[in-house]
Protein backbone atom coordinates (compact mmCIF):
# COMPACT_ATOMS: atom_id res chain seq x y z
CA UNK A 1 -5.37 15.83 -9.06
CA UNK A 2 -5.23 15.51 -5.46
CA UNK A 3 -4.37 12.19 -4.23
CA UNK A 4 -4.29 11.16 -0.87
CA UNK A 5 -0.98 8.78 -0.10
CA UNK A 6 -0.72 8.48 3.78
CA UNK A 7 -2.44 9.14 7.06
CA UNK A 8 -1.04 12.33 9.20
CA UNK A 9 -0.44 10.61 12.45
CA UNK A 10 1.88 7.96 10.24
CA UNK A 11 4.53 10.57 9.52
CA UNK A 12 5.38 12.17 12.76
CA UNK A 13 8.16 14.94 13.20
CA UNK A 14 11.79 13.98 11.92
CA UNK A 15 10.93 10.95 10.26
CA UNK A 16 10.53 9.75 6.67
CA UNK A 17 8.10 7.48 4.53
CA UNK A 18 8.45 5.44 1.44
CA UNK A 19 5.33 5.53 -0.78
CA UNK A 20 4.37 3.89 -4.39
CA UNK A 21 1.93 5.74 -6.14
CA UNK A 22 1.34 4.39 -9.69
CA UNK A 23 4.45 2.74 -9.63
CA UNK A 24 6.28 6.02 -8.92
CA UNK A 25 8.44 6.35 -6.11
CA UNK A 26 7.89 8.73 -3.49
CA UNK A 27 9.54 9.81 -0.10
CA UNK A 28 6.85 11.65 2.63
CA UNK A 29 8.80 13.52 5.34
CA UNK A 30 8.29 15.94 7.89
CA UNK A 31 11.14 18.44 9.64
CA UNK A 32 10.81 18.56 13.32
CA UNK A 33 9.30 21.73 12.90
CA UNK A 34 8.18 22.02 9.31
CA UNK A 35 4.96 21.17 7.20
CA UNK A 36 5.23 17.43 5.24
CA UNK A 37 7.43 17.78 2.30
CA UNK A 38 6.65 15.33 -0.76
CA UNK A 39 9.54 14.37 -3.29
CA UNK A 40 10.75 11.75 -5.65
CA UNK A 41 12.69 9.20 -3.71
CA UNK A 42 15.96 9.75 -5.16
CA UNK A 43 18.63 11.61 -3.94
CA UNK A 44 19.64 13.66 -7.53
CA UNK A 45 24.00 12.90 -6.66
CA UNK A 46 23.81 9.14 -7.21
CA UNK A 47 20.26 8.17 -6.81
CA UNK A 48 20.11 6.88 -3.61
CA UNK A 49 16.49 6.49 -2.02
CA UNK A 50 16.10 9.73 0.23
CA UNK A 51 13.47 7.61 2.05
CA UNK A 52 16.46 5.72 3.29
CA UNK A 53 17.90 9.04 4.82
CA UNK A 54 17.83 10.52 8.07
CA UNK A 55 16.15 14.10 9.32
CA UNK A 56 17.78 17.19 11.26
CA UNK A 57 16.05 19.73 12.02
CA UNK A 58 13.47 21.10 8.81
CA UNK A 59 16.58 18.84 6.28
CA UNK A 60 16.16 15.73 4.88
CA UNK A 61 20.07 14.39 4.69
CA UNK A 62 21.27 11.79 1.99
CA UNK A 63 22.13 8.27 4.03
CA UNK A 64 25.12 7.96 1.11
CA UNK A 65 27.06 10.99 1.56
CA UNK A 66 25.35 13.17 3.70
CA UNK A 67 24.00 15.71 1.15
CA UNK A 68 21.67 17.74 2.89
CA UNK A 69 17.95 19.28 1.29
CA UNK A 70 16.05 21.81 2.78
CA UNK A 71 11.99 21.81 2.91
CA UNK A 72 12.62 24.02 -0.35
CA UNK A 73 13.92 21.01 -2.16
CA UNK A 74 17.72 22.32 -2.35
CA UNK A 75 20.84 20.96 -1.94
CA UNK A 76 22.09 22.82 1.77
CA UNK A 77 25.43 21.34 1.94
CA UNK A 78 27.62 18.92 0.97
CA UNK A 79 30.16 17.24 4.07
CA UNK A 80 33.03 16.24 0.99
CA UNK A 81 32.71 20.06 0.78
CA UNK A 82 31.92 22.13 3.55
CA UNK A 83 33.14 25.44 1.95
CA UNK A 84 31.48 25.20 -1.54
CA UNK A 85 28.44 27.20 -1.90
CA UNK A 86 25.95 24.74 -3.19
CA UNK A 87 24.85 25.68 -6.61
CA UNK A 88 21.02 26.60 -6.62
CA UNK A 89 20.63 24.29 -9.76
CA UNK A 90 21.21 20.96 -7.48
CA UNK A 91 17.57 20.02 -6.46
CA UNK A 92 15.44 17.42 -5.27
CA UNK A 93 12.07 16.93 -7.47
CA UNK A 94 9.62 17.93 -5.19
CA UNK A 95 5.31 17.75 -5.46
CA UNK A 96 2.99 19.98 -3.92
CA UNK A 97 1.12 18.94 -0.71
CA UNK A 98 -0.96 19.64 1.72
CA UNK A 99 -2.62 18.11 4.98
CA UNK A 100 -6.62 17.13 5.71
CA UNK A 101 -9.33 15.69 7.25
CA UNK A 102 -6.14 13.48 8.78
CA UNK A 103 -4.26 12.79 5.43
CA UNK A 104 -1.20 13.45 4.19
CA UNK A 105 -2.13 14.71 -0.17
CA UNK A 106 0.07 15.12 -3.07
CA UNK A 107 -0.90 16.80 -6.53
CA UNK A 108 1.15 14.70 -9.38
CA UNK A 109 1.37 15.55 -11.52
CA UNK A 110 0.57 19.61 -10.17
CA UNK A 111 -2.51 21.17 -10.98
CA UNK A 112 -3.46 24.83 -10.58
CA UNK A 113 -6.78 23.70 -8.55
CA UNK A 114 -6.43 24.23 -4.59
CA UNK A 115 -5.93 21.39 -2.29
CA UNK A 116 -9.50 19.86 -1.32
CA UNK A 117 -10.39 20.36 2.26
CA UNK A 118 -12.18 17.90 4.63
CA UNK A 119 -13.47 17.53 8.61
CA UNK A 120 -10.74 16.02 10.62
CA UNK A 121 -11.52 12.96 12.51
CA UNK A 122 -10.14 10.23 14.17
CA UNK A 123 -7.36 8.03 12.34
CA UNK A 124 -7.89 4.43 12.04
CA UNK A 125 -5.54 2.82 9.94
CA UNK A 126 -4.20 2.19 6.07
CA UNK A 127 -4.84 -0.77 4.58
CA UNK A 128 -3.43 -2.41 1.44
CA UNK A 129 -5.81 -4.18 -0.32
CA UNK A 130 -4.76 -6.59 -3.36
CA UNK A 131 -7.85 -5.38 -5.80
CA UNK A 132 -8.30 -2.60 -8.04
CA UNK A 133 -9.94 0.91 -6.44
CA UNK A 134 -13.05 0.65 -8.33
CA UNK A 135 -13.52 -2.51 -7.51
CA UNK A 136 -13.96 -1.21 -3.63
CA UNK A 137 -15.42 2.02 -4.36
CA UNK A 138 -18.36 0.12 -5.85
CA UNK A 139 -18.57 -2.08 -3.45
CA UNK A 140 -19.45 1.20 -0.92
CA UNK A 141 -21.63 2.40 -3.02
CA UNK A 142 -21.23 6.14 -2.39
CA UNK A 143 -19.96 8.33 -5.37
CA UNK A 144 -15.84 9.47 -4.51
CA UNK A 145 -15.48 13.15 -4.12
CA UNK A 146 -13.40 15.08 -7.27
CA UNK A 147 -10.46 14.12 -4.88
CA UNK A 148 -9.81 10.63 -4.53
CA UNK A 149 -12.26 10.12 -1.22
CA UNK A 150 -15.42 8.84 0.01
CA UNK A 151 -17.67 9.48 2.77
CA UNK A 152 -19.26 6.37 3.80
CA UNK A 153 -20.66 3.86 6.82
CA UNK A 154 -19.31 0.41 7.36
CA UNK A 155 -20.96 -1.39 10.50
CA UNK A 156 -22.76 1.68 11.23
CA UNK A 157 -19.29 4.13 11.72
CA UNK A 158 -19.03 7.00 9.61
CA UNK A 159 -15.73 6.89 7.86
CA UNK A 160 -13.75 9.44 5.52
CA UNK A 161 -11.88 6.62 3.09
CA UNK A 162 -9.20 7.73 0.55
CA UNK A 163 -7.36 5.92 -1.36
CA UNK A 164 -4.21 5.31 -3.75
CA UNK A 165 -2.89 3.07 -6.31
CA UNK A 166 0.73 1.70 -5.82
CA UNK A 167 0.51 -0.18 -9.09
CA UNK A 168 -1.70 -2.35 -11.43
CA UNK A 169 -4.89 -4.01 -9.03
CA UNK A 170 -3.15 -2.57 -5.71
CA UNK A 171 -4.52 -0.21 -3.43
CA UNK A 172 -3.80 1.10 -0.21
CA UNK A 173 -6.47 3.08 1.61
CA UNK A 174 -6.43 5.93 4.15
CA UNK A 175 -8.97 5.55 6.54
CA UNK A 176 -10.95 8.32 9.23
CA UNK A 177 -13.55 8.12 11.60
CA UNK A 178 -15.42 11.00 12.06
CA UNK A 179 -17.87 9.56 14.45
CA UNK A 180 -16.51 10.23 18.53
CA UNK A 181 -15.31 7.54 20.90
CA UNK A 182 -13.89 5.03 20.72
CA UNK A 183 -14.83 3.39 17.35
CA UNK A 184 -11.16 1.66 16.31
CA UNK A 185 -11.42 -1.58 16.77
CA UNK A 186 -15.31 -2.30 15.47
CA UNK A 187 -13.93 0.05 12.23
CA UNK A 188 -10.64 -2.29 11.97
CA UNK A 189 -12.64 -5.36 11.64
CA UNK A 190 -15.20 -3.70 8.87
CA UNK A 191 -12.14 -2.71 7.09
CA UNK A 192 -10.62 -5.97 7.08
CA UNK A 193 -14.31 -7.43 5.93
CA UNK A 194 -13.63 -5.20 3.31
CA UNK A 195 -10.81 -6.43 2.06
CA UNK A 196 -11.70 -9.74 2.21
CA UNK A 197 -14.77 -9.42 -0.01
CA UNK A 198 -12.82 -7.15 -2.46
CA UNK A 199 -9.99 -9.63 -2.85
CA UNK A 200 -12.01 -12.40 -3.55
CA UNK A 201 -14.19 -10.35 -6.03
CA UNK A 202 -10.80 -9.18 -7.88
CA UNK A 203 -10.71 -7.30 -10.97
């Protein structure tokens, strides 16, 4: 299943993201040049988060010891060793992704089903909300796409919400305007309305 974990705009080139989803933890990069990358957030020599790690060029490097991954998910090169040829064994464990309508997706765990696709828009935030998805899916009241998205109005702004779990009654959602101008700050305080009313309603 496609899940959406992150907004596009929030991973720019050369940078790196922590994300929870389900309790699982996940790193969301991007080379300077390269598409987003998605893999666990451990570095597979001594476990270190790879979230914690620095970007050059289209490789993620290890903040430990400097063990270098390409967008492929291999090991490049090791500084203790700068001669060795890295065995093709030594991986990161990567997830398929893919980018749309303004978010960042992962399939985990992989399904042979293509990645959903959806309008781009305008970016408005992601917002962690302390109550269980259904919870504010129902409180939309529009039915959530086979991915995990809706297409919905709050105060009258037409919005493309996704959403993930991080863990048990958590959930962080991905949020898109798809109406033009300038529509951030009325669609930031429907949000937060929102979240209100779905926190006090709970699970």
């Amino acid at each position: 299943m496609w899940i959406p974990i992150a907004l596009s705009r929030d991973v720019p080139a050369a940078t790196t993201r922590a994300v929870i989803l389900d309790g699982m933890e996940l790193v969301v990069w991007r080379g300077e040049t390269g598409p987003v990358q998605i893999w666990e957030d451990r570095c597979p020599h001594r476990g270190m988060r790879l979230s914690f790690g620095f970007v050059r060029g289209n490789s993620l490097n290890c903040l430990y010891h400097g063990w270098q991954y390409g967008e492929g998910a291999s090991c490049e090169r090791i500084p203790a060793h700068p001669d060795l040829v890295v065995p093709p064994t030594i991986k990161a464990n990567a997830y398929a992704s893919t980018e749309t309508g303004g978010m960042i997706w992962v399939n985990l765990p992989a399904t042979d089903g293509p990645p959903p696709v959806f309008l781009a828009g305008r970016p408005i935030a992601s917002l962690a909300i302390a109550a269980p998805a259904q919870t504010i899916i129902d409180s939309l009241g529009q039915p959530a796409a086979e991915a995990q998205l809706v297409e919905t109005k709050l105060d009258g702004i037409s919005l493309n919400i996704g959403w993930h779990s991080p863990g048990t009654d958590r959930t962080m959602l991905h949020v898109v305007a798809l109406d033009p101008g300038n529509v951030e700050s009325k669609a930031l305080i429907a949000l937060h309305q929102l979240r209100a009313s779905a926190e006090r309603t709970g699970p």
